[in-house]
Protein backbone atom coordinates (compact mmCIF):
# COMPACT_ATOMS: atom_id res chain seq x y z
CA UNK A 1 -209.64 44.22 9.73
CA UNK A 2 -208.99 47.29 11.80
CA UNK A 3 -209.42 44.61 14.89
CA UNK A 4 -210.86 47.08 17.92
CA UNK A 5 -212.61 44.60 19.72
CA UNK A 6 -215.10 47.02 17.68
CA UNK A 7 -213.98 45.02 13.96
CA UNK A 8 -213.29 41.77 12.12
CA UNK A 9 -211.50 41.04 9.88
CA UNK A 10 -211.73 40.33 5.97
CA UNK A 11 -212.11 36.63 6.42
CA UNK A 12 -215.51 34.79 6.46
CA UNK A 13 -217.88 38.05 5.76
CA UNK A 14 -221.21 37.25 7.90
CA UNK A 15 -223.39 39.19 5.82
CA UNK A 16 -223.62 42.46 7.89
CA UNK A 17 -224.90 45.13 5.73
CA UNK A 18 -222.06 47.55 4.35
CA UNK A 19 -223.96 50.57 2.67
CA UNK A 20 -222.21 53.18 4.66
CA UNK A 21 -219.04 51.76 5.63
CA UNK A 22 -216.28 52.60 2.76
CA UNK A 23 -214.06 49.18 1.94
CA UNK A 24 -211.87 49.63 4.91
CA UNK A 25 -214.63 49.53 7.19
CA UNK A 26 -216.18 46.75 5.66
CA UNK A 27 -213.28 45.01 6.20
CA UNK A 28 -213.32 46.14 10.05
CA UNK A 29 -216.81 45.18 10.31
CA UNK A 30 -215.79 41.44 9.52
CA UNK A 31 -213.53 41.59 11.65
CA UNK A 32 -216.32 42.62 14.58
CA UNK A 33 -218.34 39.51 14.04
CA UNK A 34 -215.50 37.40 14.06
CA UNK A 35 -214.52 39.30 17.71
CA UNK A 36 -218.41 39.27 18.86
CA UNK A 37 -218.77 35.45 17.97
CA UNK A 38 -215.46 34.53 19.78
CA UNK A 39 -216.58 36.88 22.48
CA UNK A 40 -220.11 34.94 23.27
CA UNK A 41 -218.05 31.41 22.56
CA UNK A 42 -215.61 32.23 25.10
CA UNK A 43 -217.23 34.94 27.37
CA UNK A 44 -215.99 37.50 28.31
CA UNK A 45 -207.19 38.52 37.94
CA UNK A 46 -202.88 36.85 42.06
CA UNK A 47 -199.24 37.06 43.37
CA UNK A 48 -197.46 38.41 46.04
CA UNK A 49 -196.19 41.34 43.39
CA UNK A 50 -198.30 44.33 43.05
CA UNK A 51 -199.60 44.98 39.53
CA UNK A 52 -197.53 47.33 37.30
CA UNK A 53 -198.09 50.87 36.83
CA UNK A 54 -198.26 52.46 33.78
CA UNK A 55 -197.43 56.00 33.44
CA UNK A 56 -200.77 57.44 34.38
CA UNK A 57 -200.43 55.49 37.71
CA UNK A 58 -203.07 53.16 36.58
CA UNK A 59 -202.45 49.26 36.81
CA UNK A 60 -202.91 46.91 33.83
CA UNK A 61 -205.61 45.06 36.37
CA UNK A 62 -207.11 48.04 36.09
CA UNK A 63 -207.64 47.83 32.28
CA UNK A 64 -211.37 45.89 32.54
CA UNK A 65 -212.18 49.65 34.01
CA UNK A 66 -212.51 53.15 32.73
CA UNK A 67 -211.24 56.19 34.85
CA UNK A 68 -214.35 58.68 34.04
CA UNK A 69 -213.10 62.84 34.21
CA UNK A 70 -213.54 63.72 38.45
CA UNK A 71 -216.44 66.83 37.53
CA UNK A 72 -217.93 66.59 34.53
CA UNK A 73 -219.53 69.95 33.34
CA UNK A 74 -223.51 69.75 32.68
CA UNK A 75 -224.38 69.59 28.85
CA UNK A 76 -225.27 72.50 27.17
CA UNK A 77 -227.73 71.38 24.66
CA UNK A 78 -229.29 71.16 22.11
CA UNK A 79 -226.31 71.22 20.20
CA UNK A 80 -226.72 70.12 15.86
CA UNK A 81 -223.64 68.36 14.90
CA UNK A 82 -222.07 66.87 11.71
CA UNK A 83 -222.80 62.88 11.14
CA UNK A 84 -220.27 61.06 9.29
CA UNK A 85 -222.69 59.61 6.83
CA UNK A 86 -223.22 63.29 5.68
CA UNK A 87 -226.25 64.18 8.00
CA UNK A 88 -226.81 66.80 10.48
CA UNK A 89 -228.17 65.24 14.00
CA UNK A 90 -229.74 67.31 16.51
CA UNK A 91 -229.16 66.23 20.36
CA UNK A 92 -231.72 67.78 22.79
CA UNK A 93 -230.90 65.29 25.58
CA UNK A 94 -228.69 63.15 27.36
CA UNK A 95 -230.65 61.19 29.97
CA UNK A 96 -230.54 58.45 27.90
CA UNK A 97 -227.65 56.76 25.86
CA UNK A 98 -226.92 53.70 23.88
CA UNK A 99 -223.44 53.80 22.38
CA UNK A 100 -223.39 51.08 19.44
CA UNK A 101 -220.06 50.06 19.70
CA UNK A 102 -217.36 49.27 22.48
CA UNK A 103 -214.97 52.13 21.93
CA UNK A 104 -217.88 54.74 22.08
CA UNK A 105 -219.32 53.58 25.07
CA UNK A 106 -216.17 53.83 26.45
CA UNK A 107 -215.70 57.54 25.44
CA UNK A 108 -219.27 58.23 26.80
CA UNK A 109 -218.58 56.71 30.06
CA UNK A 110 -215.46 58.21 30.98
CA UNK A 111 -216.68 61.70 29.67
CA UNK A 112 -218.70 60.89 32.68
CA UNK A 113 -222.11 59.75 31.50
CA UNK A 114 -221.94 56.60 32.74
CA UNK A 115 -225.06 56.85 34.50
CA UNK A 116 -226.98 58.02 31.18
CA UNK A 117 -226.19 54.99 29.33
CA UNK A 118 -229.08 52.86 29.04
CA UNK A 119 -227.45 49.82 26.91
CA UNK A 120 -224.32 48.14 25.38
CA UNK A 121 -223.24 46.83 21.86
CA UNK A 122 -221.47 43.43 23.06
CA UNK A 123 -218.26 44.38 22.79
CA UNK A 124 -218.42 46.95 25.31
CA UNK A 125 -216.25 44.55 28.05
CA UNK A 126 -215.07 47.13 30.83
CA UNK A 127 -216.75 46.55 34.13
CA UNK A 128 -218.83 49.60 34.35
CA UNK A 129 -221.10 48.38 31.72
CA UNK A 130 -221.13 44.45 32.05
CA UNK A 131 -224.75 44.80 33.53
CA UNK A 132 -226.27 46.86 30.92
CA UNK A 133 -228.79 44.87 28.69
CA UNK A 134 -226.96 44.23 24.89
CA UNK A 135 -228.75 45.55 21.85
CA UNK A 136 -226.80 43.46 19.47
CA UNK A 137 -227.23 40.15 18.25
CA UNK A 138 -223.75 38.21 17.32
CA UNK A 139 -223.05 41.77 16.28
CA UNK A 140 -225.68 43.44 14.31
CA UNK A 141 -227.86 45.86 15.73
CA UNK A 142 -231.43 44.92 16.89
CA UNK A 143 -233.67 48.12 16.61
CA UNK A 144 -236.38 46.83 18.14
CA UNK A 145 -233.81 45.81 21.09
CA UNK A 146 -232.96 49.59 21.28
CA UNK A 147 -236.21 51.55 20.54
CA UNK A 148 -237.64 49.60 23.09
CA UNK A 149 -235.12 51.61 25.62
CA UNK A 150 -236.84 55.08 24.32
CA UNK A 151 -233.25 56.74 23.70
CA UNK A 152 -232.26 59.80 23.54
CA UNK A 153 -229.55 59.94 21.47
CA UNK A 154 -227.83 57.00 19.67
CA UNK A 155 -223.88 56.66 19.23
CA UNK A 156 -222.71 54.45 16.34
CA UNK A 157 -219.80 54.39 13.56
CA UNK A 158 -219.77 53.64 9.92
CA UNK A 159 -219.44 49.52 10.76
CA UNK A 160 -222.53 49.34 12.75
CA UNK A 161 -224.87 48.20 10.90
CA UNK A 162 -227.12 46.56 9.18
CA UNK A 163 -228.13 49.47 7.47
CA UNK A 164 -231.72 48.63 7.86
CA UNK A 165 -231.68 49.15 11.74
CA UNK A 166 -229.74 52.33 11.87
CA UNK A 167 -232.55 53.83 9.19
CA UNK A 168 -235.38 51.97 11.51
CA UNK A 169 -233.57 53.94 14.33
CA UNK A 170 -233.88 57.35 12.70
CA UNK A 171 -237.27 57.01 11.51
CA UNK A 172 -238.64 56.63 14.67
CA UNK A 173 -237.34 60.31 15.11
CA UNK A 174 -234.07 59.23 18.00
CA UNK A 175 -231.42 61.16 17.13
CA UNK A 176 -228.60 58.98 15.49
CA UNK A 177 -224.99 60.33 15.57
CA UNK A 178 -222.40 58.44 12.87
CA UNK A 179 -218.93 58.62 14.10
CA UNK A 180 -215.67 57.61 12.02
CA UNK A 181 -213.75 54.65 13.28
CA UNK A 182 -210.82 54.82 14.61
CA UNK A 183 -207.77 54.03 12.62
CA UNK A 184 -204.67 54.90 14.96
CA UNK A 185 -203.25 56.90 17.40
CA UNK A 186 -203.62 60.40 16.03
CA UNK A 187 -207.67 59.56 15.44
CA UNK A 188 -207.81 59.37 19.77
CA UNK A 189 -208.28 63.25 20.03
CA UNK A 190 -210.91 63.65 16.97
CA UNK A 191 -213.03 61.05 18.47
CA UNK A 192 -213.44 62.01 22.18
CA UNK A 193 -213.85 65.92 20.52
CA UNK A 194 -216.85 64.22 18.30
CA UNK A 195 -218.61 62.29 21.50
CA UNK A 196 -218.03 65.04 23.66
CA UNK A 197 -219.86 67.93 21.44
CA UNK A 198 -222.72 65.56 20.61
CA UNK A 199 -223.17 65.54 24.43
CA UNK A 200 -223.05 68.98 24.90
CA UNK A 201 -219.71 68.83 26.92
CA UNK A 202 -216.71 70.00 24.42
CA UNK A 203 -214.63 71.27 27.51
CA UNK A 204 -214.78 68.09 29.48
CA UNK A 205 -213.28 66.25 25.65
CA UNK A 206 -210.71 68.88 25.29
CA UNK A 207 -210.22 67.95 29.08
CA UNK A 208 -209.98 64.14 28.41
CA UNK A 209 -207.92 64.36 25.03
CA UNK A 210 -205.45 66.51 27.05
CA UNK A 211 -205.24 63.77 30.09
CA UNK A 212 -205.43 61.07 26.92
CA UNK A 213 -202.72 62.79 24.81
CA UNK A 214 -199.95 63.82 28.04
CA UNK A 215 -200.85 59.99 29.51
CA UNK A 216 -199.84 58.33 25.70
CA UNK A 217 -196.47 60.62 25.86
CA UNK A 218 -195.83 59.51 29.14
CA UNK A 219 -195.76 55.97 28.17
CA UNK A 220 -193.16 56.49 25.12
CA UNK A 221 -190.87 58.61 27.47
CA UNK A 222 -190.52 54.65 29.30
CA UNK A 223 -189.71 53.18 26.66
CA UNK A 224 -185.89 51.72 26.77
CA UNK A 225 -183.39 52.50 23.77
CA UNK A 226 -182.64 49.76 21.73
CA UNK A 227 -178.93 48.30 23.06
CA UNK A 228 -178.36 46.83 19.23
CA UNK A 229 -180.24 50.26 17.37
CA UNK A 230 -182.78 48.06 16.24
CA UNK A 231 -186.00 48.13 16.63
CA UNK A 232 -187.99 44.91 17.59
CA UNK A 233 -190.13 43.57 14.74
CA UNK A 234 -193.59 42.67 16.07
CA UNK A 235 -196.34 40.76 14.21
CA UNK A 236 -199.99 41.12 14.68
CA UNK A 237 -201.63 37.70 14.49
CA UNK A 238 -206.14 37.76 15.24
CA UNK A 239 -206.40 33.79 15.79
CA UNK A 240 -209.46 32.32 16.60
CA UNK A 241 -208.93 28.48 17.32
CA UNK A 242 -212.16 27.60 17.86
CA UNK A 243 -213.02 29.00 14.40
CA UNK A 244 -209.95 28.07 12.61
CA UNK A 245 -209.13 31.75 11.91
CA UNK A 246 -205.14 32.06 11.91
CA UNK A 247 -204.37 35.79 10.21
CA UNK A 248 -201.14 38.01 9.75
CA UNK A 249 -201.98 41.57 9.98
CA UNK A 250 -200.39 43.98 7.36
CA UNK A 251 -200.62 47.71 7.28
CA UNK A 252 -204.49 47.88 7.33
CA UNK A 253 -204.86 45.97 10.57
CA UNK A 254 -205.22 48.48 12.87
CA UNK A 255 -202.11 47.49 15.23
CA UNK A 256 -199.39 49.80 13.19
CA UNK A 257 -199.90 52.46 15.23
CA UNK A 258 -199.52 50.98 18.30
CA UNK A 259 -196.25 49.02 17.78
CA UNK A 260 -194.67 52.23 16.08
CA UNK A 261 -195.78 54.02 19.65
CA UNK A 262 -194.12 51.08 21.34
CA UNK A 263 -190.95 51.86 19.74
CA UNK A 264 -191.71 48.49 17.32
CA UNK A 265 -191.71 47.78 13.55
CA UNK A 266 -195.11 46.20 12.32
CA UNK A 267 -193.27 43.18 10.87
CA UNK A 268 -196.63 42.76 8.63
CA UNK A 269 -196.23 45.79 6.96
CA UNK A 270 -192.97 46.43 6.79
CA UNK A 271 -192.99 42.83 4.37
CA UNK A 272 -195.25 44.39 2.31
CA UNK A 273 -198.55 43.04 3.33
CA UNK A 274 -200.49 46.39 2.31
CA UNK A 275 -203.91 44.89 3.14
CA UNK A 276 -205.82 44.31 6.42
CA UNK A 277 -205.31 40.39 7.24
CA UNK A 278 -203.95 37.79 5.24
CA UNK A 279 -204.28 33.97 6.12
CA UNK A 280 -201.10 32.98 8.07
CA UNK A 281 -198.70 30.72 5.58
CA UNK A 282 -194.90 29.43 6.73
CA UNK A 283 -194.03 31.87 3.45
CA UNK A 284 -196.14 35.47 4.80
CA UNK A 285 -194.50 34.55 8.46
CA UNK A 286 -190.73 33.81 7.06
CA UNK A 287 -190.93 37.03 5.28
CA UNK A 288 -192.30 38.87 8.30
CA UNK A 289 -189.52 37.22 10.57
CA UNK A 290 -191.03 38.88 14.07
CA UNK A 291 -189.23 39.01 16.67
CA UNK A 292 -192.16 38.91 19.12
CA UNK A 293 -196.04 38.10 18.22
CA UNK A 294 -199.10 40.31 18.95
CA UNK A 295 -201.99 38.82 20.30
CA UNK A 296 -205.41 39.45 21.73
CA UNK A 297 -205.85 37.08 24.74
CA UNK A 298 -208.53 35.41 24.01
CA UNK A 299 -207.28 34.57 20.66
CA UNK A 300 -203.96 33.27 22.52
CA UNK A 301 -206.31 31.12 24.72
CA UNK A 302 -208.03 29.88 21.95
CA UNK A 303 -205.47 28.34 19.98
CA UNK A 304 -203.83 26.65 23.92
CA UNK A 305 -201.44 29.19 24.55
CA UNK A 306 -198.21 28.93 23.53
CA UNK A 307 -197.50 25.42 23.31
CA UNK A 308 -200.51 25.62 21.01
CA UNK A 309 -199.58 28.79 19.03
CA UNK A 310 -195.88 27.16 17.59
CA UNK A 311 -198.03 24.23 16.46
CA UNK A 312 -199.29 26.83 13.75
CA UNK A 313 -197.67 26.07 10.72
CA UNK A 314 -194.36 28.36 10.38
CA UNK A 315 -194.83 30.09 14.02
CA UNK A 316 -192.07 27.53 15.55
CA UNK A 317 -189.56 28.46 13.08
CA UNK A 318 -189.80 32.26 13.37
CA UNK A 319 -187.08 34.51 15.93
CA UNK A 320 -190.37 34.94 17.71
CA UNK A 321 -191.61 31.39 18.09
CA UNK A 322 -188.06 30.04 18.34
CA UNK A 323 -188.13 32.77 21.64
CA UNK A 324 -191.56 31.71 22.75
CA UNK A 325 -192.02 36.19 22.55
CA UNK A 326 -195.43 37.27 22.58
CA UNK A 327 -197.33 40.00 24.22
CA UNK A 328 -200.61 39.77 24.71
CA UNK A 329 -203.68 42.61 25.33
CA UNK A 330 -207.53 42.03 26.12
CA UNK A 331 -209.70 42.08 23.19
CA UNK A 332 -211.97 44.59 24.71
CA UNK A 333 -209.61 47.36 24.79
CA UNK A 334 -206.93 46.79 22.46
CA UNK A 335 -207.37 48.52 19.34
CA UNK A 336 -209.97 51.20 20.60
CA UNK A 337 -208.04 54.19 20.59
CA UNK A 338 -209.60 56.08 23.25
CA UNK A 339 -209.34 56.96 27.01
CA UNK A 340 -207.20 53.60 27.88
CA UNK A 341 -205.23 53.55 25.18
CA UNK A 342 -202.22 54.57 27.72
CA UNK A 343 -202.89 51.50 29.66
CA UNK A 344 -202.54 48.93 26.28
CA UNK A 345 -199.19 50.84 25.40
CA UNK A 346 -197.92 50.19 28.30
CA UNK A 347 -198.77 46.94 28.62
CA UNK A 348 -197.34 45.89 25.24
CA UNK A 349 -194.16 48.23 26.11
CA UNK A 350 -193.67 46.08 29.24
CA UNK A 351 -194.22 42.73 28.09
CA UNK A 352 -192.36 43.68 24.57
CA UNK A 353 -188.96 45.18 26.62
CA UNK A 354 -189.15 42.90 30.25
CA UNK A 355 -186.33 41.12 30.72
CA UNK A 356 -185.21 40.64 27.05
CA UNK A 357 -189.06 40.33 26.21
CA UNK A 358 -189.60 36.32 26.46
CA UNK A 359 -193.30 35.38 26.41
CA UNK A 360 -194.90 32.70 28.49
């Protein structure tokens, strides 16, 4: 998978139509079901201590909420822009939005539409848009669920699908904007610049990459040098108990970006695992050896926390289950790459580097 909250990964496919994703983002789109079913299955927090800050001042119980730009500038439209399945889309208004997938809608809202946004693809988590009706079904698109909102312009990327509802979508004449996932850090910038000039707002993106970009840099300035030279090696596991999906991510997973920001080794890749997921075997996780384990948490929940997760065969025997290390992120914002990216880096840099970096 590339495993945003947005993608699933390569293991059971659930049919979703793939005509306009290329093979990577068929794998992704997998991966989405697998995170939309686990999402409805599961649905979707203290002490004395105050939260921790991350570098933007923000605190990691404030990552169920976007921070949306203090004065957004008006749109200037219409604006024609470049779709990534080749077409050019004209946008003649904003009043009414449906973003298609998580990570958009959370580029549209803290661009400051928030207001505009008539609907929700399920994995769009974040508190501002919990009340908005959902337009998907397990994950696919219903068009008759979002033609029925009379939009006026429609955000989606080259996994939403099926292909049949995007095209029933266009032909009713709503303008339909393609967007290119995500694959890592660097892809942040290009993809708030894309939303932002199909809104008719390019300053207020070059605004929000800026705040994005200096926010990111902030984080890696915390991180601690490594006392030994060596760099932690972190694994990326997407478990789903309930479904009895255990997977190692390799290079193609989506997390590689992250853990190199973190100052981490992708244990996954770096053992040659080339691919998106592979089933978790004793063999793939002695090879791997990671020193600490990556985890969405509902996929940590779902397999009983940790007591649970060394019961998975070869877990209990690596540095990282021997340590009980893990670091854990929300599903809903993990692999987005967008405006809260800062936030999930510095929640896996703190939980990674806290004293010596022991899990629960």
């Amino acid at each position: 998978m590339r495993i945003s909250q947005d993608f699933a990964p390569t293991g059971p496919d659930t049919g979703r139509t793939a005509r306009r994703r290329p093979a990577r983002g068929r794998a992704a789109a997998a991966l989405t079901a697998a995170v939309a079913f686990a999402l409805v299955l599961t649905g979707c927090g203290g002490g004395d201590d105050p939260a921790p800050k991350s570098a933007s001042g923000k605190s990691s119980a404030d990552a169920d909420r976007v921070e949306p730009l203090a004065a957004p500038p008006a749109p200037k439209l219409p604006v024609t822009v470049d779709s990534a399945d080749g077409t050019k889309v004209t946008i003649g208004s904003t009043d009414r939005i449906v973003p298609l997938t998580g990570s958009l809608s959370e580029i549209v809202f803290t661009l400051g539409f928030g207001k505009q946004v008539v609907a929700r693809d399920i994995t769009a988590t974040f508190e501002q848009a919990e009340n908005l009706p959902v337009v998907t079904r397990a994950h696919d698109v219903s068009a008759e669920s979002v033609l029925s909102l009379k939009p006026t312009i429609v955000l989606a990327d080259t996994t939403t699908g099926p292909s049949e509802a995007i095209d029933q979508i266009r032909d009713a004449g709503i303008p339909l904007l393609v967007v290119e996932p995500a694959k890592g850090l660097d892809d942040v910038g290009r993809r708030i610049d894309t939303v932002a000039e199909a809104l008719g707002v390019p300053s207020a993106g070059t605004e929000l990459k800026e705040r994005t970009e200096k926010r990111i840099a902030d984080v890696q300035k915390s991180i601690p040098d490594h006392a030994d030279g060596k760099k932690p090696r972190v694994a990326f596991l997407y478990l789903r108990g309930s479904a009895s999906v255990y997977l190692l991510g390799g290079a193609e997973s989506g997390a590689s970006s992250l853990l190199e920001a973190a100052g981490a080794v992708d244990a996954g890749k770096e053992s040659g695992l080339n691919k998106d997921f592979t089933a978790i075997t004793s063999e793939a996780l002695a090879k791997a050896a990671p020193d600490a384990i990556l985890l969405m948490t509902k996929g940590f929940e779902s397999v009983g926390g940790m007591d649970g997760l060394v019961k998975i065969p070869g877990i209990a025997e690596t540095p990282a289950g021997m340590d009980r290390r893990v670091v854990t992120v929300d599903d809903g914002v993990l692999l987005n790459y967008g405006p809260r990216t800062d936030r999930v880096l510095t929640e896996i840099v703190e939980q990674l580097y806290a004293k010596g970096g022991k899990g629960q």
